[in-house]
N, C-alpha and C. Protein backbone atom coordinates (compact mmCIF):
# COMPACT_ATOMS: atom_id res chain seq x y z
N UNK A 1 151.45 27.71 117.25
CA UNK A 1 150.43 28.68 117.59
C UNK A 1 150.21 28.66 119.10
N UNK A 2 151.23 29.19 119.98
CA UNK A 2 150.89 28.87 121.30
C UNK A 2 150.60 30.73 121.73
N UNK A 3 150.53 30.91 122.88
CA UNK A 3 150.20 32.38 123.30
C UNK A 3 151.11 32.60 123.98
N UNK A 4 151.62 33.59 124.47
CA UNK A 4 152.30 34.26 125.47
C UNK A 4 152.20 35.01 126.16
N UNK A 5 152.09 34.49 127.76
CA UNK A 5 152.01 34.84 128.98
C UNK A 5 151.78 36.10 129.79
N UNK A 6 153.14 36.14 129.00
CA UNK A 6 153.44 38.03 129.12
C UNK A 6 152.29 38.69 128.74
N UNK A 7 151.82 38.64 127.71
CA UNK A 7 150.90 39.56 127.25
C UNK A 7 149.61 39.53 127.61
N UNK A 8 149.05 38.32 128.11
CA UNK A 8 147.92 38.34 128.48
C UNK A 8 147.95 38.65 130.35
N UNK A 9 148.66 38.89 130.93
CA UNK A 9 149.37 39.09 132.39
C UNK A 9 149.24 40.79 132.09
N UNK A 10 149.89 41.55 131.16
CA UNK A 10 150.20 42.34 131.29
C UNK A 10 148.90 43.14 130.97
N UNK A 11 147.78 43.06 130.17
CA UNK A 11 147.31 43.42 129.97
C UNK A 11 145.98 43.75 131.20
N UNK A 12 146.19 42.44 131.96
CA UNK A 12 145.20 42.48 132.47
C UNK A 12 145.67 43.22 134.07
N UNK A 13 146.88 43.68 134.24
CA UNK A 13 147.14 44.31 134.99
C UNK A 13 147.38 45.76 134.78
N UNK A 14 147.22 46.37 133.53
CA UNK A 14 146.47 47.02 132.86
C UNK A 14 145.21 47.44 133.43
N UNK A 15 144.54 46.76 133.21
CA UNK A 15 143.11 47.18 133.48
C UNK A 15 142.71 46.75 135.19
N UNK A 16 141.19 47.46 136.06
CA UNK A 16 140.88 47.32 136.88
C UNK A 16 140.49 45.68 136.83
N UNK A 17 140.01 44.91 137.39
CA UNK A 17 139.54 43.34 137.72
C UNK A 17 138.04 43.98 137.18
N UNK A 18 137.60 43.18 136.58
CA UNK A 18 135.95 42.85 135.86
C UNK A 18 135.16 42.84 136.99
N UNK A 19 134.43 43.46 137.93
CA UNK A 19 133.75 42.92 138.49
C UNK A 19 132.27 43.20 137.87
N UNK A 20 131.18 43.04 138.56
CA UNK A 20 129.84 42.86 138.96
C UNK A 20 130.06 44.30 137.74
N UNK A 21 129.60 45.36 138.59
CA UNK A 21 129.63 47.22 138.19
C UNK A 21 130.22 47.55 136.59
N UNK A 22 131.18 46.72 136.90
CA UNK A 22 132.37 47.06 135.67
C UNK A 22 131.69 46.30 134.57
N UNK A 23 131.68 45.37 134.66
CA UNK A 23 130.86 44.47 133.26
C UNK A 23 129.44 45.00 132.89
N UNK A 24 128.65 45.42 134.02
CA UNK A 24 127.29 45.81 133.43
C UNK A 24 127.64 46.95 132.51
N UNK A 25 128.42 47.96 133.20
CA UNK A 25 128.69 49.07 132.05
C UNK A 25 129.21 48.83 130.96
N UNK A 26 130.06 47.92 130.96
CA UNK A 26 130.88 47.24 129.38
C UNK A 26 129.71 46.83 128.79
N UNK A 27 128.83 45.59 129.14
CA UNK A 27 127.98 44.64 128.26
C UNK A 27 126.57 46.25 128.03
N UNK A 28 126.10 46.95 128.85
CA UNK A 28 125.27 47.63 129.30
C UNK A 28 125.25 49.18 129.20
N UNK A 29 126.10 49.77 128.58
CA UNK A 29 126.46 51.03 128.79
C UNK A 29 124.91 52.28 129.07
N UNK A 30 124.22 51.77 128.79
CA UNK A 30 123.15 52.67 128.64
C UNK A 30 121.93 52.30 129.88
N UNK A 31 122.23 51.35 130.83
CA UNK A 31 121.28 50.46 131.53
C UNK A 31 121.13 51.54 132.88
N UNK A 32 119.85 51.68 133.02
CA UNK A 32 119.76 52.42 134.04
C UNK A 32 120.48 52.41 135.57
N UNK A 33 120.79 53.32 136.73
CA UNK A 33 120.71 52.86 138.12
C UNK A 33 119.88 53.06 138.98
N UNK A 34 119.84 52.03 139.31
CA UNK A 34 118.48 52.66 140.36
C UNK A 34 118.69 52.04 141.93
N UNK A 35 117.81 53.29 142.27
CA UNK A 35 118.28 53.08 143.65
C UNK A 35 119.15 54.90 144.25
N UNK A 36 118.86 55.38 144.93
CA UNK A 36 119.32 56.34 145.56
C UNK A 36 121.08 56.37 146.27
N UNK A 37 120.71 54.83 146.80
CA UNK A 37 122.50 54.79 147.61
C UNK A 37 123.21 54.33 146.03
N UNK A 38 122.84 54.10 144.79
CA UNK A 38 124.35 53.19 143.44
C UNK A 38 123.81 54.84 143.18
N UNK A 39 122.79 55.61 142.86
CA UNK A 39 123.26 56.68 142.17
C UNK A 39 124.32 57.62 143.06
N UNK A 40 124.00 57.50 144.51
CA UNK A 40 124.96 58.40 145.53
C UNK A 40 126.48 57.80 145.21
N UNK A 41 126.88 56.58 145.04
CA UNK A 41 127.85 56.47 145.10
C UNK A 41 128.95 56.70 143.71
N UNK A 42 128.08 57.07 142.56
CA UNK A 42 128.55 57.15 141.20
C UNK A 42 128.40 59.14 141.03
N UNK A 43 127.45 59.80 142.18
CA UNK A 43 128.26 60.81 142.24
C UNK A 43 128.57 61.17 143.30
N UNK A 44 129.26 60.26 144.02
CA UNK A 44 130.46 60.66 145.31
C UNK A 44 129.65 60.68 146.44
N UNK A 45 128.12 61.16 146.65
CA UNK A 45 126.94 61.81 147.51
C UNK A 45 126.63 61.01 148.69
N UNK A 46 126.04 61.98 149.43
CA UNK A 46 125.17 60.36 150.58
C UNK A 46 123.93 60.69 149.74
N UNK A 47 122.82 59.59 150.51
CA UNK A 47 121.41 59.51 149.84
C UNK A 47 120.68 60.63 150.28
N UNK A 48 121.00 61.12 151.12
CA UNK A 48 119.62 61.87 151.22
C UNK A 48 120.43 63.45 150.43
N UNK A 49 121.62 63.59 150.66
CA UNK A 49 122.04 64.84 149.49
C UNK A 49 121.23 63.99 147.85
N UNK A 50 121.39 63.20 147.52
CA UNK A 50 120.81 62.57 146.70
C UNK A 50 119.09 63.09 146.30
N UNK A 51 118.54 62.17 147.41
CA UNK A 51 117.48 62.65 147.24
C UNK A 51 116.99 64.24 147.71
N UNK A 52 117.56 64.73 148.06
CA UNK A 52 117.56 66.69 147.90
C UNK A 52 117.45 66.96 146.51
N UNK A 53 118.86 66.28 145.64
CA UNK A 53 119.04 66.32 144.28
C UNK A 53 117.69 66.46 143.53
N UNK A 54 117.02 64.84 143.81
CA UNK A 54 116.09 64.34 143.07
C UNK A 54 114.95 65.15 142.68
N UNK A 55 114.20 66.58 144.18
CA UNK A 55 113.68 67.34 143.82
C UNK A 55 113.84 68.32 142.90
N UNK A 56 115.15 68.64 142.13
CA UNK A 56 115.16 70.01 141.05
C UNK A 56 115.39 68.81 140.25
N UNK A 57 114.28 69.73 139.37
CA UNK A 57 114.09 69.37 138.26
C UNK A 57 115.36 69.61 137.15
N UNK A 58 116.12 70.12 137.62
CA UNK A 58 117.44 70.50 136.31
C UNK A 58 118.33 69.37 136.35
N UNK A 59 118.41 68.18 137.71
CA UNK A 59 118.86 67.34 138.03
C UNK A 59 118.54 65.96 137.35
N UNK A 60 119.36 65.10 136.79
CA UNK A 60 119.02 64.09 135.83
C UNK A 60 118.32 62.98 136.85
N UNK A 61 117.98 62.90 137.86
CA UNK A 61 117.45 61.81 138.62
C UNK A 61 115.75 61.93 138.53
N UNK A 62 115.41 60.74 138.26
CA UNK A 62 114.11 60.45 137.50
C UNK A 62 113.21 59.32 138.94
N UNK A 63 112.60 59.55 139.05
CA UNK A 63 110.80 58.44 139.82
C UNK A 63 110.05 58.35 139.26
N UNK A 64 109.41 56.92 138.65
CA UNK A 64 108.84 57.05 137.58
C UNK A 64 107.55 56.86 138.66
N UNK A 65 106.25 57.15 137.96
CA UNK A 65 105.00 57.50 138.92
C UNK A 65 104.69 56.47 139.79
N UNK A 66 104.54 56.54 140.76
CA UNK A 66 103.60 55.15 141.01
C UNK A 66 104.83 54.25 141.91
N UNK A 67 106.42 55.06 141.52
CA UNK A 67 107.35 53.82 142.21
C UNK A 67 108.08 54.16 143.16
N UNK A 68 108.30 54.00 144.00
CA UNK A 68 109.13 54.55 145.38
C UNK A 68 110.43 54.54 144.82
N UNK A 69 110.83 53.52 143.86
CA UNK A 69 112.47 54.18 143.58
C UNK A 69 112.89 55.40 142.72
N UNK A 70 114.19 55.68 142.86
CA UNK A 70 114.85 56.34 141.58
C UNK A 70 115.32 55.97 140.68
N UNK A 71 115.54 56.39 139.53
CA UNK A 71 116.72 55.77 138.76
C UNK A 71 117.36 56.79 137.72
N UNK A 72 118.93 56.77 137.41
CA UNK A 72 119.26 57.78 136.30
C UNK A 72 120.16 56.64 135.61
N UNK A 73 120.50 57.64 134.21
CA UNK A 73 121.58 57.13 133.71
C UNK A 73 122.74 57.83 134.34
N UNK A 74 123.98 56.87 133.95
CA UNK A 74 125.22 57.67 134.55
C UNK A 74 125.78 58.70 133.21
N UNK A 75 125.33 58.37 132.21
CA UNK A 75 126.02 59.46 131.46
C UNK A 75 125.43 60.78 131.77
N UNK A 76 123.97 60.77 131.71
CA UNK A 76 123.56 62.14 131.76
C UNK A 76 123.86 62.34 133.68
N UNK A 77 124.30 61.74 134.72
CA UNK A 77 124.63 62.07 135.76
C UNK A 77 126.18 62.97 135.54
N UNK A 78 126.98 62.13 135.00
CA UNK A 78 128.49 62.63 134.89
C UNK A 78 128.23 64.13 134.22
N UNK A 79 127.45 63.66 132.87
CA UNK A 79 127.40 65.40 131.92
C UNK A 79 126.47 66.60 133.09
N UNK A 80 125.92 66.13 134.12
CA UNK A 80 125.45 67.11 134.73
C UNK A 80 126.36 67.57 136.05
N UNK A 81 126.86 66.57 136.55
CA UNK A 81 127.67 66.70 137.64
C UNK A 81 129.44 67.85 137.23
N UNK A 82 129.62 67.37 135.38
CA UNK A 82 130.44 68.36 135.04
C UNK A 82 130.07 69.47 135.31
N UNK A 83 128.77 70.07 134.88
CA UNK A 83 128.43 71.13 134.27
C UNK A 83 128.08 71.63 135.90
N UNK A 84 127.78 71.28 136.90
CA UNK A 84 126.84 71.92 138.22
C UNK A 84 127.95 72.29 138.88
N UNK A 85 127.64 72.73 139.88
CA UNK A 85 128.60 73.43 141.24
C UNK A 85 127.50 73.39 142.11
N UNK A 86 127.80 72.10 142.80
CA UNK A 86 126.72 71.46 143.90
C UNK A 86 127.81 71.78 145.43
């Protein structure tokens, strides 16, 4: 019962390296981002196009009362970023 090399090599060159980003979404898929510059960079943006964003309301980026940050999910970012012509 030993393993082979090959396959665990190959696989993992296969895939991107695990980091930090990559694992929260694996273990986390649903975990908010927050912060203006991780949501700018998950849709391509600088921050302050960002926070332009943040004012329309048709835009999935959320401030909850009371808090100086932002935060969205990335799914409903991606399903909106499909659907817009920004």
């Amino acid at each position: 019962m030993g393993f082979e090399m090959g396959k665990f090599q190959k696989a993992d060159a296969d895939n991107p390296p695990l980091d930090r980003r990559r694992a929260d979404e694996v273990l986390e898929p649903n975990r908010p981002i927050w912060g203006l510059e991780e949501i700018g960079k998950v849709l391509g943006l600088s921050v302050n196009k960002c926070r332009e964003l943040a004012k329309d309301p048709r835009v999935p980026i959320y401030k909850p009362e009371g808090s100086g940050r932002h935060f969205a999910y990335k799914s409903e970012l991606v399903a909106w970023l499909r659907a817009a012509k920004i």
